[in-house]
Each structure stands twice: as C-alpha cells, then as structure tokens.
C-alpha atoms as a PDB file:
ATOM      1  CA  UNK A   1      13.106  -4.200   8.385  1.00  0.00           C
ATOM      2  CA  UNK A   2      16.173  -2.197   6.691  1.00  0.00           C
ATOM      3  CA  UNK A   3      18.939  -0.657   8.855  1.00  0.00           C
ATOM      4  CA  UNK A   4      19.643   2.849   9.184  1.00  0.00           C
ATOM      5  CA  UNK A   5      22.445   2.612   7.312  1.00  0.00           C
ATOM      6  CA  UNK A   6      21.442  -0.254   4.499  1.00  0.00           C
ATOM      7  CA  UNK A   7      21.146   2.146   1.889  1.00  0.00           C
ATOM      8  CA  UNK A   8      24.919   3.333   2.094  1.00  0.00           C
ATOM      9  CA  UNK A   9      26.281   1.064  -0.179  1.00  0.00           C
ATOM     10  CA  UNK A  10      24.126   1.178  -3.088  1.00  0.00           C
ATOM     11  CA  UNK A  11      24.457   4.978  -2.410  1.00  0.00           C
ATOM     12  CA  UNK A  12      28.221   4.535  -2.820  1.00  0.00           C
ATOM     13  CA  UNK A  13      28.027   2.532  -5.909  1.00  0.00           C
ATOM     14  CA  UNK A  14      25.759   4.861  -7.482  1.00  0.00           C
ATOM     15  CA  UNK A  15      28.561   7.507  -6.052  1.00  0.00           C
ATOM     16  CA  UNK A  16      31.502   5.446  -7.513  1.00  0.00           C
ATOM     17  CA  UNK A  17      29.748   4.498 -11.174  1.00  0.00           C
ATOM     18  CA  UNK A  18      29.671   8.348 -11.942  1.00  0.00           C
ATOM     19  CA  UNK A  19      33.144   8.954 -10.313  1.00  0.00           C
ATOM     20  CA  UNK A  20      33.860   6.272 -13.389  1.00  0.00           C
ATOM     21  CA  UNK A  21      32.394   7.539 -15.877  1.00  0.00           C
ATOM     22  CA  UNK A  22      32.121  10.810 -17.952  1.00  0.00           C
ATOM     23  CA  UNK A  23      32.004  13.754 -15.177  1.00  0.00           C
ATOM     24  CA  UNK A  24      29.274  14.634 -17.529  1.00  0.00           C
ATOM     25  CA  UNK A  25      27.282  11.472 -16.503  1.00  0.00           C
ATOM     26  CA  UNK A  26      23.746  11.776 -15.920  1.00  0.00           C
ATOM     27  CA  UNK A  27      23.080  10.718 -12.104  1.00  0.00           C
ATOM     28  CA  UNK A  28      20.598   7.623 -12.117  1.00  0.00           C
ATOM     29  CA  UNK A  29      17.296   7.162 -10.416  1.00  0.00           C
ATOM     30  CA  UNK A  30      18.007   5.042  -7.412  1.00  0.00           C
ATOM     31  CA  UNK A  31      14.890   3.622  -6.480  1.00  0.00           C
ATOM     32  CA  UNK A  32      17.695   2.687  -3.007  1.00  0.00           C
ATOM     33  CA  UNK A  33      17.489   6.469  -2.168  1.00  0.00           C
ATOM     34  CA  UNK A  34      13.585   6.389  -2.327  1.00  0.00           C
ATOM     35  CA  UNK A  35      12.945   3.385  -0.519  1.00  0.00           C
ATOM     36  CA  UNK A  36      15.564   5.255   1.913  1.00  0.00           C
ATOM     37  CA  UNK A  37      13.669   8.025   2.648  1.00  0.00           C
ATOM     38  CA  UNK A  38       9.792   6.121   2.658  1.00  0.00           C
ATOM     39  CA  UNK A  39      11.871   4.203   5.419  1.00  0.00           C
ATOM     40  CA  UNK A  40      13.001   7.635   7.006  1.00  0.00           C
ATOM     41  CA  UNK A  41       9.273   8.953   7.176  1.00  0.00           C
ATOM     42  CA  UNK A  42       8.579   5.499   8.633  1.00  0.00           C
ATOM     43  CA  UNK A  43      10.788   6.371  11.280  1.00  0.00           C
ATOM     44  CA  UNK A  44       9.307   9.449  12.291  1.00  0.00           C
ATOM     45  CA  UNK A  45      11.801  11.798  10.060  1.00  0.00           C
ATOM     46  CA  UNK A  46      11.000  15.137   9.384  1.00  0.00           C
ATOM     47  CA  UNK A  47      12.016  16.707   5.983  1.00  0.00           C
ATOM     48  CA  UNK A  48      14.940  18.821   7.540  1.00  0.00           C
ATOM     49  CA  UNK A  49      15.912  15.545   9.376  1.00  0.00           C
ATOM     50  CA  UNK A  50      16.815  14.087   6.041  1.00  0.00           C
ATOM     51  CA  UNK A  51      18.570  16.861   4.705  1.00  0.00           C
ATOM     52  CA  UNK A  52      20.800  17.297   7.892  1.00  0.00           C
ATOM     53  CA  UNK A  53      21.602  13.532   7.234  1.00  0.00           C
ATOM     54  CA  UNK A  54      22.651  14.283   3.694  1.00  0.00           C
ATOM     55  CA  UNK A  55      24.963  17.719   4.593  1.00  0.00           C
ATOM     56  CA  UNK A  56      26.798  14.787   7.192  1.00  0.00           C
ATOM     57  CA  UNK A  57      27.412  12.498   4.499  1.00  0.00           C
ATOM     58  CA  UNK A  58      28.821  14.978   2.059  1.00  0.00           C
ATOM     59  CA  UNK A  59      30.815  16.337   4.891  1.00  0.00           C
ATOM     60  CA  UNK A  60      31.607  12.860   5.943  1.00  0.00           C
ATOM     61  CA  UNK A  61      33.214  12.166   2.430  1.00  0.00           C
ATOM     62  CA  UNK A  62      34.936  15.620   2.018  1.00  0.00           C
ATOM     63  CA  UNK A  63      36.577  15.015   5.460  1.00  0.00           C
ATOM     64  CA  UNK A  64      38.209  11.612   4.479  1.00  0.00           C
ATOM     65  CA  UNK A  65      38.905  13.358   0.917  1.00  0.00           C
ATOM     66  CA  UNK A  66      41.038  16.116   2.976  1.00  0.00           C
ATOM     67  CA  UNK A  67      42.664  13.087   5.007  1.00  0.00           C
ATOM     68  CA  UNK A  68      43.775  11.320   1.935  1.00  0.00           C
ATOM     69  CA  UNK A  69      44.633  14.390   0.105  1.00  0.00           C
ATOM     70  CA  UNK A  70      47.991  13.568  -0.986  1.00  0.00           C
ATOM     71  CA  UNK A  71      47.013  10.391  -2.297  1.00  0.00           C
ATOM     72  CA  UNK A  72      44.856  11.877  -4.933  1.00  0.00           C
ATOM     73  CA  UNK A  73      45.044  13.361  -8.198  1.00  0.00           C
ATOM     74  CA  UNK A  74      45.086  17.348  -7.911  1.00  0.00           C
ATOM     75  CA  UNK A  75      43.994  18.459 -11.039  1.00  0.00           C
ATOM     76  CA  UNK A  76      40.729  15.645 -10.997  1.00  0.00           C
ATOM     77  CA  UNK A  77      39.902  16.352  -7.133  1.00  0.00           C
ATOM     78  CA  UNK A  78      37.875  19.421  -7.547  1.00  0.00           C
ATOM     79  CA  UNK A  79      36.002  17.539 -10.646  1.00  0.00           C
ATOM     80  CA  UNK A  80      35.442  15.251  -8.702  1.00  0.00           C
ATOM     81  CA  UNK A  81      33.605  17.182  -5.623  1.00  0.00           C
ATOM     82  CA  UNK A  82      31.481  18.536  -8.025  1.00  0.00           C
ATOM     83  CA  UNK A  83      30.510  14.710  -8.833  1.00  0.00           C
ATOM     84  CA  UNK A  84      30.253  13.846  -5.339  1.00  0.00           C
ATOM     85  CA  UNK A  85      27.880  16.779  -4.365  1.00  0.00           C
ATOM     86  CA  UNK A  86      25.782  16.465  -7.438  1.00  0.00           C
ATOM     87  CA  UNK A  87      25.069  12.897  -6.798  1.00  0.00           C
ATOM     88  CA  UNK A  88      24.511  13.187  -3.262  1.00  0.00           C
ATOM     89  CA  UNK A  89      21.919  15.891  -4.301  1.00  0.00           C
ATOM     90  CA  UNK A  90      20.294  13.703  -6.634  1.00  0.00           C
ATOM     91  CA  UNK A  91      20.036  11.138  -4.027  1.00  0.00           C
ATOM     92  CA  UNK A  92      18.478  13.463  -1.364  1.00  0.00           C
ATOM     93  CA  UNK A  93      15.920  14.680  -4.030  1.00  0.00           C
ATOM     94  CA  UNK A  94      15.085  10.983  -4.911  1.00  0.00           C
ATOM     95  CA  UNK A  95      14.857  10.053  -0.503  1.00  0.00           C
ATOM     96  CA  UNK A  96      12.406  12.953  -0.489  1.00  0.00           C
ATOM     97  CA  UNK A  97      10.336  11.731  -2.932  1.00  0.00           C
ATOM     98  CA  UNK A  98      10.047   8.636  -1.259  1.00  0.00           C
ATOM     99  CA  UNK A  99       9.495  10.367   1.705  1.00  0.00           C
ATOM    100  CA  UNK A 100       6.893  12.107   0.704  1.00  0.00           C
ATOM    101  CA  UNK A 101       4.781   9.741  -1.402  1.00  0.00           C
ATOM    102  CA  UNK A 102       4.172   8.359   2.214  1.00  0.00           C
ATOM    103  CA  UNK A 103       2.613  11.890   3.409  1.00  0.00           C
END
C-alpha cells in the first residue's frame, strides 16, 4: 500500500512543470492527486480532513518561500503564489474526486 506522503512528489512536479512554463499554463489532471485522495477515503478521511491537509501544504510552501525570500526574484514571487495556490487547488479538487468516487 502507498504512504501517506507518496503522492508529494508527483504533486511537486506537477507544481514545478507550471512554475516552468507560461503562468498562464493550464494545470493538468493528475490522476496522482486522485488516487491520493481514493487512498485518503481508504483511510478513514473525511472531506474537511483533506482540505485541512491541503491549507498545510500551501502554508507549508509559503513558509519556506518567506524563509528563502531573499533568494528569489521579487517581481516573479507574487506570480508565482498565484501558480502555487492554483495548482494546489486543482490538485485538492482532483483528491476529492477520487475521494469521492469511493463514496
């Protein structure tokens, strides 16, 4: 069986091919994100159980963006947080769809 925490990395190279690209990317499907979250209701989740664990993520991320702050381009960073909280939307939506086709 997966890991809590096996779908991280594809979730961060989903993350990091639209930090790449065209801010105006479309966000992929990641079939990672709803295998995540039919795992999650596997596990006894509830629905607010997997959106608390997305909020800690994003928070996660714009904690160690604060940290590095100086390091980073100022006049991309706020693009980029837009990026970062669109795709970890889009993942969220696609875990709750694989949550609930297991209901």
């Amino acid at each position: 069986m997966r890991t809590a925490m096996s779908h991280l990395p594809k979730l961060f190279d989903d993350l990091l091919y639209r930090l790449r690209r065209d801010g105006d990317a479309y966000p992929l499907i990641s079939n990672s994100a709803a295998a995540h979250g039919n795992m999650r209701f596997v596990q006894g989740y509830s629905p607010s159980m997997l959106v608390e664990e997305s909020r800690i993520f994003q928070v996660s991320v714009f904690n160690t963006l604060h940290l590095h702050q100086s390091e980073l381009d100022q006049s991309q960073v706020l693009l980029d947080v837009i990026v970062i909280a669109d795709e970890a939307d889009t993942q969220l939506t696609e875990s709750m769809r694989g949550f609930m086709a297991k209901v």
